[in-house]
C-alpha atoms as a PDB file:
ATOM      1  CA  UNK A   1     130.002 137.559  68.293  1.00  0.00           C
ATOM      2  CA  UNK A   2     126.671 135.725  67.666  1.00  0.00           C
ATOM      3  CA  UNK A   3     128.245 132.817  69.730  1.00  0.00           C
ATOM      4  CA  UNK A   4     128.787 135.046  72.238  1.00  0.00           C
ATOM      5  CA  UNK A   5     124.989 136.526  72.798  1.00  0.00           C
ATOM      6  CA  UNK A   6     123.814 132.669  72.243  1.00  0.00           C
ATOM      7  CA  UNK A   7     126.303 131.452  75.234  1.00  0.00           C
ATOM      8  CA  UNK A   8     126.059 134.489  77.433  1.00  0.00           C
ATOM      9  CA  UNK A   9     121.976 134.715  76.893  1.00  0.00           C
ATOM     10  CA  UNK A  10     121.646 131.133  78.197  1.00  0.00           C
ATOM     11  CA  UNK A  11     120.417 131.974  81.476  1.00  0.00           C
ATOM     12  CA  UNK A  12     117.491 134.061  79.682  1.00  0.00           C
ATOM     13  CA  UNK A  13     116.599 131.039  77.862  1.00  0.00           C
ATOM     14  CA  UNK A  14     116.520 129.440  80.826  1.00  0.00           C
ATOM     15  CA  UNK A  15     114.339 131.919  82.611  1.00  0.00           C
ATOM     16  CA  UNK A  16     111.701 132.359  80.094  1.00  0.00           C
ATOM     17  CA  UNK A  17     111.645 128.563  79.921  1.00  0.00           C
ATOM     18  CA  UNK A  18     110.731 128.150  83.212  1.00  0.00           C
ATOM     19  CA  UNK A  19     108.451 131.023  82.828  1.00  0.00           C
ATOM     20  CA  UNK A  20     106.402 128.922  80.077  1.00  0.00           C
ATOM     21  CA  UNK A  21     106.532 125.692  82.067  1.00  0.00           C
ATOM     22  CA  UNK A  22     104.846 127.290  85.508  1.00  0.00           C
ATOM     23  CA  UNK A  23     102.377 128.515  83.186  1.00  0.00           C
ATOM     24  CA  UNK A  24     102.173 125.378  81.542  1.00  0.00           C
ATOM     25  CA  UNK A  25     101.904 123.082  84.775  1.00  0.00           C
ATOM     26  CA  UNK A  26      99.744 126.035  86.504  1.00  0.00           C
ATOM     27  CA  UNK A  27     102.334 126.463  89.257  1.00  0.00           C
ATOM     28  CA  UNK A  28     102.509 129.149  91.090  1.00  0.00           C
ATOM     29  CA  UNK A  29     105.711 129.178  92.893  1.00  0.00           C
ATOM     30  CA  UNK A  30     108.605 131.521  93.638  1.00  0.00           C
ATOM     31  CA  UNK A  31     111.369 131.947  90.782  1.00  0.00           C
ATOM     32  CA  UNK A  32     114.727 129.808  90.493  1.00  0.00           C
ATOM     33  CA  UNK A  33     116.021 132.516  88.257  1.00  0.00           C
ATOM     34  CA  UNK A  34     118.526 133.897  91.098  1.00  0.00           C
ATOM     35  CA  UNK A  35     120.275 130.043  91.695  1.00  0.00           C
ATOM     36  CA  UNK A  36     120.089 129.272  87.743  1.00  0.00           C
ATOM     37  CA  UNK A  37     122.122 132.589  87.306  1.00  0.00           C
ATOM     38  CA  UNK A  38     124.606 131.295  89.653  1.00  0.00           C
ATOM     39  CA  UNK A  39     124.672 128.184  88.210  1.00  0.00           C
ATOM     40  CA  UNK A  40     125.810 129.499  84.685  1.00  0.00           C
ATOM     41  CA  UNK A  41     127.994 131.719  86.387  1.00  0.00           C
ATOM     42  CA  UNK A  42     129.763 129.046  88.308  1.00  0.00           C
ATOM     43  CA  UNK A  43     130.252 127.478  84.588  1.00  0.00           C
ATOM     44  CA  UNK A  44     131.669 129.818  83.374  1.00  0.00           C
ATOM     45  CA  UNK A  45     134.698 130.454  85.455  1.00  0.00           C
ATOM     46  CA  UNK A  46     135.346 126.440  85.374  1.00  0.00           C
ATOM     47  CA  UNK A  47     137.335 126.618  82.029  1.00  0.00           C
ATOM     48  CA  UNK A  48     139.366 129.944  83.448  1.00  0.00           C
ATOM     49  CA  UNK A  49     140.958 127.796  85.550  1.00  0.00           C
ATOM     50  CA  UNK A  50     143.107 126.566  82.637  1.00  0.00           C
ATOM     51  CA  UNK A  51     146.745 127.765  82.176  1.00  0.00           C
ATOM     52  CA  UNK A  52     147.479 129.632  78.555  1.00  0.00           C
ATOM     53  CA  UNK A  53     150.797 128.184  77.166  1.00  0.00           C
ATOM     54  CA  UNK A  54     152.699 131.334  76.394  1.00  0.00           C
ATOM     55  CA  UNK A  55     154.487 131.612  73.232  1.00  0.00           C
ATOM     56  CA  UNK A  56     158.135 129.721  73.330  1.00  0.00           C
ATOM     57  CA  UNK A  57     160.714 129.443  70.706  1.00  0.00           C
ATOM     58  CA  UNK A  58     160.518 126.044  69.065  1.00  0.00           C
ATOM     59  CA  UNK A  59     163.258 124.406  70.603  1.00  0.00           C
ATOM     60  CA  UNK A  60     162.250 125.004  74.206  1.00  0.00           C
ATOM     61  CA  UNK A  61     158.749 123.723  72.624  1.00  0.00           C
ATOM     62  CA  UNK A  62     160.575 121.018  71.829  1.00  0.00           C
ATOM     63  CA  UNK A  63     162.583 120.216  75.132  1.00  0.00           C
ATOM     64  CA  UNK A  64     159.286 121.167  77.014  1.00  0.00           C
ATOM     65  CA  UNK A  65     157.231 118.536  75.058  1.00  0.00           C
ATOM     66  CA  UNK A  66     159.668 116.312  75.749  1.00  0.00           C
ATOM     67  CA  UNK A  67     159.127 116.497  79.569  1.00  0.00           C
ATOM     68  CA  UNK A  68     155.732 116.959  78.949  1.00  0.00           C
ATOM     69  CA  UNK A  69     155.647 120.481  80.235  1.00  0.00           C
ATOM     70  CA  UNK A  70     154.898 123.739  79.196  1.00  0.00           C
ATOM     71  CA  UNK A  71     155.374 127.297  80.003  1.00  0.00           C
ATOM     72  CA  UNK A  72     153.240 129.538  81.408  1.00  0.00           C
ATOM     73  CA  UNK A  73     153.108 133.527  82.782  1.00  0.00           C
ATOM     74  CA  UNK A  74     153.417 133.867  86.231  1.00  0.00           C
ATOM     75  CA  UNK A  75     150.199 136.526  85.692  1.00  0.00           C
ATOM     76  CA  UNK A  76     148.255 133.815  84.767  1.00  0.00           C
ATOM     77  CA  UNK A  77     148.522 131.458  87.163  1.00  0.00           C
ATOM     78  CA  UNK A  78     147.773 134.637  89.635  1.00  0.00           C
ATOM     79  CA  UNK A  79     145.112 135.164  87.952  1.00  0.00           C
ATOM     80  CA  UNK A  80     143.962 131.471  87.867  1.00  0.00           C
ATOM     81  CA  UNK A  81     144.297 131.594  91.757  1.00  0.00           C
ATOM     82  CA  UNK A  82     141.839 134.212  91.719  1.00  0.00           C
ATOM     83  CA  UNK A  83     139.308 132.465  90.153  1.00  0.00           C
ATOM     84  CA  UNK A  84     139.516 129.341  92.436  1.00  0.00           C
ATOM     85  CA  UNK A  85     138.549 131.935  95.074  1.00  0.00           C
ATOM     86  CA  UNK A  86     136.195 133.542  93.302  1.00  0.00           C
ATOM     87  CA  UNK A  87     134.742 130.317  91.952  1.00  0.00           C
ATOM     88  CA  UNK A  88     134.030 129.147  95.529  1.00  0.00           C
ATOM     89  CA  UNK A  89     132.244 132.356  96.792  1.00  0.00           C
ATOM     90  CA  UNK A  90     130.351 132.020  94.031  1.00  0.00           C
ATOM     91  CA  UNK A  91     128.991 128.295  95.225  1.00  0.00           C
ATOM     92  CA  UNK A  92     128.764 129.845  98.113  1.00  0.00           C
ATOM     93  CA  UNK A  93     126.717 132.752  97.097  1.00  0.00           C
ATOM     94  CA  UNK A  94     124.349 129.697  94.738  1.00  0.00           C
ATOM     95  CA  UNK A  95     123.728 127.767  97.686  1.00  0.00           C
ATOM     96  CA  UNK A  96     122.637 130.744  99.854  1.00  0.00           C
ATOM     97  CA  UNK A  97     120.495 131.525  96.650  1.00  0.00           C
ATOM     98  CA  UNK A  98     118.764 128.166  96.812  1.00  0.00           C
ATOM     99  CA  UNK A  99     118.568 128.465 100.323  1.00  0.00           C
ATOM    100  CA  UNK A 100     116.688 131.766 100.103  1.00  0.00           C
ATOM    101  CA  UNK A 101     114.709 129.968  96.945  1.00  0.00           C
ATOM    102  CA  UNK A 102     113.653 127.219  98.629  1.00  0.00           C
ATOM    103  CA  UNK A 103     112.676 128.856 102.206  1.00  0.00           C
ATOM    104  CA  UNK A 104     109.179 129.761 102.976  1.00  0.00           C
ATOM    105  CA  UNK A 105     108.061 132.901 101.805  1.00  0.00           C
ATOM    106  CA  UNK A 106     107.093 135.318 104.476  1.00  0.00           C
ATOM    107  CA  UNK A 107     106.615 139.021 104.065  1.00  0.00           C
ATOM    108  CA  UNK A 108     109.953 140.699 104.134  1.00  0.00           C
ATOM    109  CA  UNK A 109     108.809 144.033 103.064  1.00  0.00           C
ATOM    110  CA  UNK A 110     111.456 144.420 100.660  1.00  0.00           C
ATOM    111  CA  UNK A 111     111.090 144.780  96.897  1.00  0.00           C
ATOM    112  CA  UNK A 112     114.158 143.546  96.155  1.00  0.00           C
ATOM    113  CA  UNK A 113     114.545 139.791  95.450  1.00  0.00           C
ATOM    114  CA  UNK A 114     117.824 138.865  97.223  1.00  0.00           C
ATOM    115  CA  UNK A 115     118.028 135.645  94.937  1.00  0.00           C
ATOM    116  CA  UNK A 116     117.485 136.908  91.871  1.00  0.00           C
ATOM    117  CA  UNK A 117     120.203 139.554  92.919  1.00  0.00           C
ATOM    118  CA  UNK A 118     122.614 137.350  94.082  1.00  0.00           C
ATOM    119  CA  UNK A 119     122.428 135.045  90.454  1.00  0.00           C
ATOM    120  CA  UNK A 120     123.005 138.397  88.465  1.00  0.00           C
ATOM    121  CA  UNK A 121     125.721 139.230  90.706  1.00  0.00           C
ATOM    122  CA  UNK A 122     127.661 135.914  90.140  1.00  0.00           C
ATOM    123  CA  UNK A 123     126.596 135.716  86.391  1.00  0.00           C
ATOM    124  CA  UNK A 124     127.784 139.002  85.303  1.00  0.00           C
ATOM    125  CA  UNK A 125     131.038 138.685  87.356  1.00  0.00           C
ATOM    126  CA  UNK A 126     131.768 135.971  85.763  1.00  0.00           C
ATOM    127  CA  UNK A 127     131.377 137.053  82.494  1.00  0.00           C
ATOM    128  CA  UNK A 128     133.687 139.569  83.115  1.00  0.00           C
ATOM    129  CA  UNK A 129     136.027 137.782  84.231  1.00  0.00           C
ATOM    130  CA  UNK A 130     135.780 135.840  80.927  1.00  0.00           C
ATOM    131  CA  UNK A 131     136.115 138.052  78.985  1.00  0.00           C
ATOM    132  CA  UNK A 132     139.285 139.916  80.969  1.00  0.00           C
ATOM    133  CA  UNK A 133     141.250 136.708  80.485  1.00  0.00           C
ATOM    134  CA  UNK A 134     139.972 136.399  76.838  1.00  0.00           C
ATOM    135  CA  UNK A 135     141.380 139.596  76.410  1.00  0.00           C
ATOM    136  CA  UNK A 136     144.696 139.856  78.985  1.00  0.00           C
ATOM    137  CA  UNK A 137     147.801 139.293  77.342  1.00  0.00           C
ATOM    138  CA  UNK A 138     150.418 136.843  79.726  1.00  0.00           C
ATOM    139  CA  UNK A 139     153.536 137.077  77.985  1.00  0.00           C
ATOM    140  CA  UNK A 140     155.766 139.349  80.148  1.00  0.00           C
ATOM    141  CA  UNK A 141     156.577 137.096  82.707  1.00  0.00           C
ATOM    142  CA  UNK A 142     156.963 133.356  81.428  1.00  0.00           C
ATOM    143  CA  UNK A 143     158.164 130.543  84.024  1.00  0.00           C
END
């Protein structure tokens, strides 16, 4: 659990650290919070592009090592496709957050900061999406 707040409270680390080097350098500048969401976002759903071997009796293990193969659920490798797709919306979405980061400011009107909005989007999908496939059990359908 405590590795869990330290890795998914990285990109408030990362926030307040920029926070105390603008203050530090005496820059006054528009946030990268929204694209260093993203960012960590985007790593996260990296490593849920891996397959979970599925439980096999141990002489298929055995036959399947030999080929250097294994088995995995049909589920998962759905759900793997998924994450390719949402793994390149979500550059997407980080590169229109730099984009809107790195623009000149002009008076919108609006309150909201799209960037910022954007990164939290992305970060807390992908969380969730971590932790589903942490949690999802694969086993009904092996091929």
């Amino acid at each position: 659990m405590f590795r869990k707040v330290l890795l998914y409270g990285l990109p408030i680390y990362l926030y307040g650290l920029e926070l105390l080097l603008k203050a530090l350098a005496s820059i006054q500048a528009d946030s990268i919070a929204g694209p260093t969401l993203a960012g960590a976002g985007l790593g996260f759903l990296l490593p849920l592009t891996e397959l979970k071997d599925v439980p096999v009796d141990p002489t298929t293990k055995k036959a399947l090592d030999a080929k250097k193969a294994s088995a995995y659920s049909k589920n998962d490798k759905t759900f793997c496709d998924f994450i390719w797709t949402c793994f390149f919306v979500s550059l997407g979405a980080w590169m229109y957050c730099m984009y809107l980061t790195l623009k000149l400011p002009r008076e919108t009107g609006s309150v909201l900061n799209r960037s910022l909005a954007i990164g939290c989007i992305v970060f807390l999908g992908s969380v969730a999406l971590t932790e589903l496939k942490e949690r999802l059990k694969w086993n009904r359908s092996a091929s």
